[in-house]
C-alpha atoms as a PDB file:
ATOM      1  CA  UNK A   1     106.247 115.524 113.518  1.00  0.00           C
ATOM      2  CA  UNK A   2     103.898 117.798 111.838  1.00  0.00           C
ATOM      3  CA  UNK A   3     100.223 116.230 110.146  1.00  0.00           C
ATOM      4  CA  UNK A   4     101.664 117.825 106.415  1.00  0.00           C
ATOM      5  CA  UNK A   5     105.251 116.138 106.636  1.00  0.00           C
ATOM      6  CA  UNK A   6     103.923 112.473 107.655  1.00  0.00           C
ATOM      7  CA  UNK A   7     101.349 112.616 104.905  1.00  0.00           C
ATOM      8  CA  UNK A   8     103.479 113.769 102.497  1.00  0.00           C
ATOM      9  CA  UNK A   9     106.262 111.014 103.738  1.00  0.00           C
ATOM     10  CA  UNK A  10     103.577 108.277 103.481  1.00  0.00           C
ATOM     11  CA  UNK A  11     102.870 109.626  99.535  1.00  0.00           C
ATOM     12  CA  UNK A  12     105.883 109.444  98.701  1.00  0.00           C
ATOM     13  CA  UNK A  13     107.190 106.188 100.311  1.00  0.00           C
ATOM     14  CA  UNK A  14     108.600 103.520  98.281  1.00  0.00           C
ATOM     15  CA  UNK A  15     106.278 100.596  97.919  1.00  0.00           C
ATOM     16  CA  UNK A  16     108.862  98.516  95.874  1.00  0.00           C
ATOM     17  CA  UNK A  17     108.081  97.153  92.389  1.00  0.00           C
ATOM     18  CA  UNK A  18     107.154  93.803  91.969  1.00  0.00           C
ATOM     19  CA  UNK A  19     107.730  92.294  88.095  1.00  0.00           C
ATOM     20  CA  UNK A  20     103.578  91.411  88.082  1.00  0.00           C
ATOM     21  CA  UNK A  21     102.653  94.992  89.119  1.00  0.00           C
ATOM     22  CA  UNK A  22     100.697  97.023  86.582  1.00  0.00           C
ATOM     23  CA  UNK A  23     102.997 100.066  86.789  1.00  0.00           C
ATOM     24  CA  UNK A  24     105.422  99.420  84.288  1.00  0.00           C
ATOM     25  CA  UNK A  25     109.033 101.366  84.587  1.00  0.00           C
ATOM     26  CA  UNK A  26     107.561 104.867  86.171  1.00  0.00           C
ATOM     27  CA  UNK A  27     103.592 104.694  86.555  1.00  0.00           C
ATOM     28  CA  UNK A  28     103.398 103.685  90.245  1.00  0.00           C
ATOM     29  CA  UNK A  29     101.903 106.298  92.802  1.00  0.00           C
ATOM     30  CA  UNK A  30     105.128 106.216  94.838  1.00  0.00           C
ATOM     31  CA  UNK A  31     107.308 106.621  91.561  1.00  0.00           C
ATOM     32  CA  UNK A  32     104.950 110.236  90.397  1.00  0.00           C
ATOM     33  CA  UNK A  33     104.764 111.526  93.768  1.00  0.00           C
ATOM     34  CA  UNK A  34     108.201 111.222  94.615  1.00  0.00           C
ATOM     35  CA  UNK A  35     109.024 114.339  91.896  1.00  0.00           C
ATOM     36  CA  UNK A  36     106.613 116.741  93.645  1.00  0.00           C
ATOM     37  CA  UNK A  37     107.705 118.645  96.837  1.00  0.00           C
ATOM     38  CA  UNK A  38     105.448 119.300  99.684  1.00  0.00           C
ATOM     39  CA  UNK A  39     104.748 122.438  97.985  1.00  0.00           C
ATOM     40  CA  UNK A  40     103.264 120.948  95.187  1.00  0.00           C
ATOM     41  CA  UNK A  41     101.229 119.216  97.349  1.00  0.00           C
ATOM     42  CA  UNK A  42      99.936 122.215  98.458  1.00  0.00           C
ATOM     43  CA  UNK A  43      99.301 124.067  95.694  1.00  0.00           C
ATOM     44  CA  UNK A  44      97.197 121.601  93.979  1.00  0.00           C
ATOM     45  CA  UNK A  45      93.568 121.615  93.740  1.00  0.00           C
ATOM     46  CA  UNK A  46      92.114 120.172  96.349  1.00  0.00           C
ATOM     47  CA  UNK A  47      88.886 119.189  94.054  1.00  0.00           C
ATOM     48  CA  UNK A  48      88.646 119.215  90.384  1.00  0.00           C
ATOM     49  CA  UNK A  49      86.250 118.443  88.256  1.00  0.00           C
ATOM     50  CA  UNK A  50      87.017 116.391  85.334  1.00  0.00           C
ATOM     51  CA  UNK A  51      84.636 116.336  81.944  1.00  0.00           C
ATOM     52  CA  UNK A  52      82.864 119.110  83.632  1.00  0.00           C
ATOM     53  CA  UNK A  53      80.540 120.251  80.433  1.00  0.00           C
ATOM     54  CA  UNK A  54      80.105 116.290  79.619  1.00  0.00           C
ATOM     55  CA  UNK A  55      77.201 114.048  80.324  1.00  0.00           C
ATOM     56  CA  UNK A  56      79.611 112.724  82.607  1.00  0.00           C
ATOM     57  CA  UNK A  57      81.547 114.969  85.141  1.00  0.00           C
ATOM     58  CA  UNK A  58      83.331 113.675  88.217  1.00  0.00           C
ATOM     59  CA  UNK A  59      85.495 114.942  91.030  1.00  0.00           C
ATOM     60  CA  UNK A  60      88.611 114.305  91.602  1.00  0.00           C
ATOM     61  CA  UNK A  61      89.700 114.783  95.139  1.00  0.00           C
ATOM     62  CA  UNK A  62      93.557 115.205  96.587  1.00  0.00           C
ATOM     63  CA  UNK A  63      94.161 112.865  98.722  1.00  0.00           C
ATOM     64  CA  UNK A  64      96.827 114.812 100.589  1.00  0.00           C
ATOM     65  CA  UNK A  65      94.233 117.743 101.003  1.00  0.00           C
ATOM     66  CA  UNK A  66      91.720 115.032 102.072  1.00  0.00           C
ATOM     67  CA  UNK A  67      94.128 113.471 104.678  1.00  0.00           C
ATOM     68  CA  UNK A  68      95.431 117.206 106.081  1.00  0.00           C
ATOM     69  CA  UNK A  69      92.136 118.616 106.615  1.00  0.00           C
ATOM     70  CA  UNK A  70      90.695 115.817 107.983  1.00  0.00           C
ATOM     71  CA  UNK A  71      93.438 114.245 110.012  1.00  0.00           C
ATOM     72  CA  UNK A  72      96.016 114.634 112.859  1.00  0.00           C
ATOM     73  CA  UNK A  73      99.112 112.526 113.026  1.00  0.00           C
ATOM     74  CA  UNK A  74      99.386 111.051 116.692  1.00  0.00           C
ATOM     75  CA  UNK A  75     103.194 110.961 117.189  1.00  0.00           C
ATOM     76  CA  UNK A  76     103.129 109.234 120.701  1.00  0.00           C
ATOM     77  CA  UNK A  77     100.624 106.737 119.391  1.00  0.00           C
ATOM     78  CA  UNK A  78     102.468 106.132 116.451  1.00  0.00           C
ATOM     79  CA  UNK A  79     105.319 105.622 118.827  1.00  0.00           C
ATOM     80  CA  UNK A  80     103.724 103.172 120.551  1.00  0.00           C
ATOM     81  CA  UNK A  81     102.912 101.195 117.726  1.00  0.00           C
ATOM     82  CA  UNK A  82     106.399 100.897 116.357  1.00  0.00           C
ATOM     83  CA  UNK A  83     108.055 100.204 119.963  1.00  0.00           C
ATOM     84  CA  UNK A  84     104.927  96.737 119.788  1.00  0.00           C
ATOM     85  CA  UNK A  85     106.095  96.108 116.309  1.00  0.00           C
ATOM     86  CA  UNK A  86     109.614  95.991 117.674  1.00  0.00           C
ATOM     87  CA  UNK A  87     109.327  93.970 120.681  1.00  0.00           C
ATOM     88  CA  UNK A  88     109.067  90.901 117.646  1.00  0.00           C
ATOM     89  CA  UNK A  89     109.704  92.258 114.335  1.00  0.00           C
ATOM     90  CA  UNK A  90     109.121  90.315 111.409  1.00  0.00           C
ATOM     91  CA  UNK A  91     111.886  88.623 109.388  1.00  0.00           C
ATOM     92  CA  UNK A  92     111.801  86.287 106.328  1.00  0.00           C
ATOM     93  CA  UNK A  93     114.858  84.343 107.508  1.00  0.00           C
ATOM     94  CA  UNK A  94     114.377  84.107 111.403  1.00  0.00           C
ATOM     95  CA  UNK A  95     110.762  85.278 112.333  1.00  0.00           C
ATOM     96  CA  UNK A  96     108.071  84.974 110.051  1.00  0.00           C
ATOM     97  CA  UNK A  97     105.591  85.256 112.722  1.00  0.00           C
ATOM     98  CA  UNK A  98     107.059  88.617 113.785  1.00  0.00           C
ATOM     99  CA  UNK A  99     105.038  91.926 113.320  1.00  0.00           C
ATOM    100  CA  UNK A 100     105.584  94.320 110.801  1.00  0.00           C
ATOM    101  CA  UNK A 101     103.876  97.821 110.744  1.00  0.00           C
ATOM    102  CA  UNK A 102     103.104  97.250 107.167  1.00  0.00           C
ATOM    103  CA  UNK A 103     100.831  93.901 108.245  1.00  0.00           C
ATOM    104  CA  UNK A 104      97.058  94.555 108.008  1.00  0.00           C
ATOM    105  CA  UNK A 105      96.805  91.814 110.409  1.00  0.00           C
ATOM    106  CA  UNK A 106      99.624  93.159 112.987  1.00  0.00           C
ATOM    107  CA  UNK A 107      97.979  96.627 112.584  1.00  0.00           C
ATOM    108  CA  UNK A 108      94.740  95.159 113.175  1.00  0.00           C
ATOM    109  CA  UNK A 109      95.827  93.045 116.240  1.00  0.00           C
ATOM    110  CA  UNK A 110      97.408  96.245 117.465  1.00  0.00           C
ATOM    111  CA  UNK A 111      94.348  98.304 117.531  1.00  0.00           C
ATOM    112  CA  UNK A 112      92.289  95.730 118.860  1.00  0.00           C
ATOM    113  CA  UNK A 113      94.605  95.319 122.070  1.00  0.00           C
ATOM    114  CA  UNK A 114      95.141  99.071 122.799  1.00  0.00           C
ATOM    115  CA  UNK A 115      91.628 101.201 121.429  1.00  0.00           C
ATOM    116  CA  UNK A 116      89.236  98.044 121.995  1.00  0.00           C
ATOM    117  CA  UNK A 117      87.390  95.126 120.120  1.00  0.00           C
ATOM    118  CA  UNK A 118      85.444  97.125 117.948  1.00  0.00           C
ATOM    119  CA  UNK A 119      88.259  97.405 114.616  1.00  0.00           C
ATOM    120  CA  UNK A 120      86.626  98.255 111.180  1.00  0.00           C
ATOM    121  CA  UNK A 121      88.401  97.663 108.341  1.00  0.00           C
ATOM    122  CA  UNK A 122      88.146  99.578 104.738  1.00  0.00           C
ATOM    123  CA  UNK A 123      89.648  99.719 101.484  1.00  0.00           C
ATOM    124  CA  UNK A 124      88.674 102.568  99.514  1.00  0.00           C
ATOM    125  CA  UNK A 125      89.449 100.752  96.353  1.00  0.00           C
ATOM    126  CA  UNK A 126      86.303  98.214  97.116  1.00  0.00           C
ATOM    127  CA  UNK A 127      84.451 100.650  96.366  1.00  0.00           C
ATOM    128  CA  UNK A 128      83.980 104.131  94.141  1.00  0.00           C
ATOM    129  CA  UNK A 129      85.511 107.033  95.560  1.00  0.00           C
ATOM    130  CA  UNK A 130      86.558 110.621  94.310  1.00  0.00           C
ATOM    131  CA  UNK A 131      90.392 110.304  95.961  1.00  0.00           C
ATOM    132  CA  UNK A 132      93.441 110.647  93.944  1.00  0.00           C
ATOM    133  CA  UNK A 133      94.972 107.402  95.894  1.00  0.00           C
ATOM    134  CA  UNK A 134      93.068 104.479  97.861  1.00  0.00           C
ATOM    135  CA  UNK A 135      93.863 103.966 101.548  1.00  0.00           C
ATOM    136  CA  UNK A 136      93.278 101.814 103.708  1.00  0.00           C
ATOM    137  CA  UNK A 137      92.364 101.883 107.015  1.00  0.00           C
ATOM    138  CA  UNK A 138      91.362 100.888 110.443  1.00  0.00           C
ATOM    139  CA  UNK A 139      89.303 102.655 112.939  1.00  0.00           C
ATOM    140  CA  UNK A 140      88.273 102.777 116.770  1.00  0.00           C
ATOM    141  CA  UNK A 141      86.595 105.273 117.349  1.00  0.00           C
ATOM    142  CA  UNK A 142      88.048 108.922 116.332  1.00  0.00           C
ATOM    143  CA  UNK A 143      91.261 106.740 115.701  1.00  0.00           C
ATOM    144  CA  UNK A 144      93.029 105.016 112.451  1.00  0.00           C
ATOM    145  CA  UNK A 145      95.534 103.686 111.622  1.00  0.00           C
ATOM    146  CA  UNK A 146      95.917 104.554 107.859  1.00  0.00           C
ATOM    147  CA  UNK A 147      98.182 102.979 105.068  1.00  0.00           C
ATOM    148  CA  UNK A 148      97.978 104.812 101.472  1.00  0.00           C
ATOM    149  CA  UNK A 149      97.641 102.834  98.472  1.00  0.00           C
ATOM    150  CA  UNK A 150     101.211 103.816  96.887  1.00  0.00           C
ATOM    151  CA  UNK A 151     101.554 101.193  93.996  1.00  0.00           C
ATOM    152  CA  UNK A 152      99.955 100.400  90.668  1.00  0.00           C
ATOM    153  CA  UNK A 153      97.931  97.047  91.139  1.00  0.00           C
ATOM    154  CA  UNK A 154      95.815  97.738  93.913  1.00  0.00           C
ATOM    155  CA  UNK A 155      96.361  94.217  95.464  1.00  0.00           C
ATOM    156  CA  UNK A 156      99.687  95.604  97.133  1.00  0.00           C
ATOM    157  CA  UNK A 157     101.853  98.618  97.365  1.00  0.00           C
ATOM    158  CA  UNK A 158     100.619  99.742 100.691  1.00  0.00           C
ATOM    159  CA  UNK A 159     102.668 101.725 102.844  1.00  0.00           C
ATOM    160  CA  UNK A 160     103.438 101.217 106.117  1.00  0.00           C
ATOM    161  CA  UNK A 161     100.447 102.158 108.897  1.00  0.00           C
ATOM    162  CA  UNK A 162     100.348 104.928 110.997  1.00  0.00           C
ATOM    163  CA  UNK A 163      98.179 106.586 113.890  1.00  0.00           C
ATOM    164  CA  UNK A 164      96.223 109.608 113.357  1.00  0.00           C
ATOM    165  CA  UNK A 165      92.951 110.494 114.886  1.00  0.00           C
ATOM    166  CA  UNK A 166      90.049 111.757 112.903  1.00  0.00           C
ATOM    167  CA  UNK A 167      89.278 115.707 113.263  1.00  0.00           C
ATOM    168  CA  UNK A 168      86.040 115.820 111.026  1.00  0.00           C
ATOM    169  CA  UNK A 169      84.630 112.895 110.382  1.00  0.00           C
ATOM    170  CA  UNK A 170      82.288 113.508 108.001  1.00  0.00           C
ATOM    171  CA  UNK A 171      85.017 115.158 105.728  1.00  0.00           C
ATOM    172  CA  UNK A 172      87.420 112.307 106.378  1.00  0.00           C
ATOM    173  CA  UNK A 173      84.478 109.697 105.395  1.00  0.00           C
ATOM    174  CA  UNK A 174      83.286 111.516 102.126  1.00  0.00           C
ATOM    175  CA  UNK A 175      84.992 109.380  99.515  1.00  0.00           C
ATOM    176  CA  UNK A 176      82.499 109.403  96.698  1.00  0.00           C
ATOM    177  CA  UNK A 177      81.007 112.894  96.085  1.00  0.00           C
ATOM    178  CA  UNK A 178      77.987 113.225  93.857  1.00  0.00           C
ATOM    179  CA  UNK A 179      78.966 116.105  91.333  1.00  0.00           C
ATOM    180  CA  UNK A 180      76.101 117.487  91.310  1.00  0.00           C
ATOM    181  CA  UNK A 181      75.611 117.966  94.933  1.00  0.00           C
ATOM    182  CA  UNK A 182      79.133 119.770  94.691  1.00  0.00           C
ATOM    183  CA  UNK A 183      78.516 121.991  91.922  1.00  0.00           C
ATOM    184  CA  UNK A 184      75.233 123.073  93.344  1.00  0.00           C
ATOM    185  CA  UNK A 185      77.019 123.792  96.756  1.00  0.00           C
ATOM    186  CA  UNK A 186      79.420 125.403  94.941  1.00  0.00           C
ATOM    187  CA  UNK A 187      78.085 127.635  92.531  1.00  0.00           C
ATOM    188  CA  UNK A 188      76.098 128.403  95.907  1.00  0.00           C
ATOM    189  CA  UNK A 189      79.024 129.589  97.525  1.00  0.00           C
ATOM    190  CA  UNK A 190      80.329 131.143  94.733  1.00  0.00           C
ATOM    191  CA  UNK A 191      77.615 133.575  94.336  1.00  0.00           C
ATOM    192  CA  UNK A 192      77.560 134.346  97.220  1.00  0.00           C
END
């Protein structure tokens, strides 16, 4: 499956709603993206900058731009992953020490048995960041496995994980943009 469609699947996954979540009737991530089409997607900016001609500007970035330029979906990994998950899936009733490809945990016992011992684990909501979503994500290497923050309250509504490797790091890592580093790069290039 193509980088575009899994991203966009992930945005627009169902999270559920849960009656202490923040995002009343309509307000959840899953709940707004779920009216846009792929194309909308990709027509939106993939920076803006917000309060511009304030004392206080600050970027907002797309998160799908941010994933498809800086990402590549690793169907055979991802594969993999699901056939682990399935060899003792997860159920409330019969299993609840099963895996689930939605468990931080199971994802990070996963990566640790199949790209090696050295997992790191981040939340982009722990700390500021220019992305139009939070995601979370695990890394070995050039490899993640990446869930996207779909909910209201930031405490769940992950999606499930999947496998992608990391094209440009240093794109896929630059959460929090200074503005004025941006605008001075880009009023650079737009001279230019």
């Amino acid at each position: 499956m193509e980088t575009k469609q899994v991203i966009y699947n992930m945005l627009t996954e169902n999270t559920g709603t849960h009656f202490l979540d923040s995002g009343g009737a309509n307000d959840r991530h899953w709940q707004r993206n779920q009216s846009k089409t792929i194309n909308n997607f990709d027509n939106e900016e993939e920076i803006q900058i917000i309060d511009k001609d304030s004392k206080y500007p600050y970027l907002f970035k797309s998160l799908y731009h941010h994933l498809i330029n800086s990402c590549e979906y690793l169907e055979k990994d991802n594969k993999d992953f699901i056939n682990w998950v399935n060899q003792n899936p997860y159920s409330w009733k019969d299993n609840q020490d099963g895996r689930c490809a939605g468990s931080m945990y199971d994802v990070e016992e996963y990566m640790s048995l199949t790209y090696g011992d050295d997992i790191r684990t981040e939340y982009t909501f722990n700390y500021d960041n220019n992305l139009s979503q939070d995601i979370q994500f695990m890394t070995a290497g050039d490899i993640i496995a990446l869930a996207i923050h779909n909910g209201a309250d930031a405490r769940g509504g992950l999606t499930d994980y999947k496998i992608f490797r990391i094209g440009h790091k240093d794109y896929f890592y630059n959460f929090n943009e200074d503005v004025e580093d941006y605008l001075e790069h880009y009023e650079e290039k737009e001279s230019i």
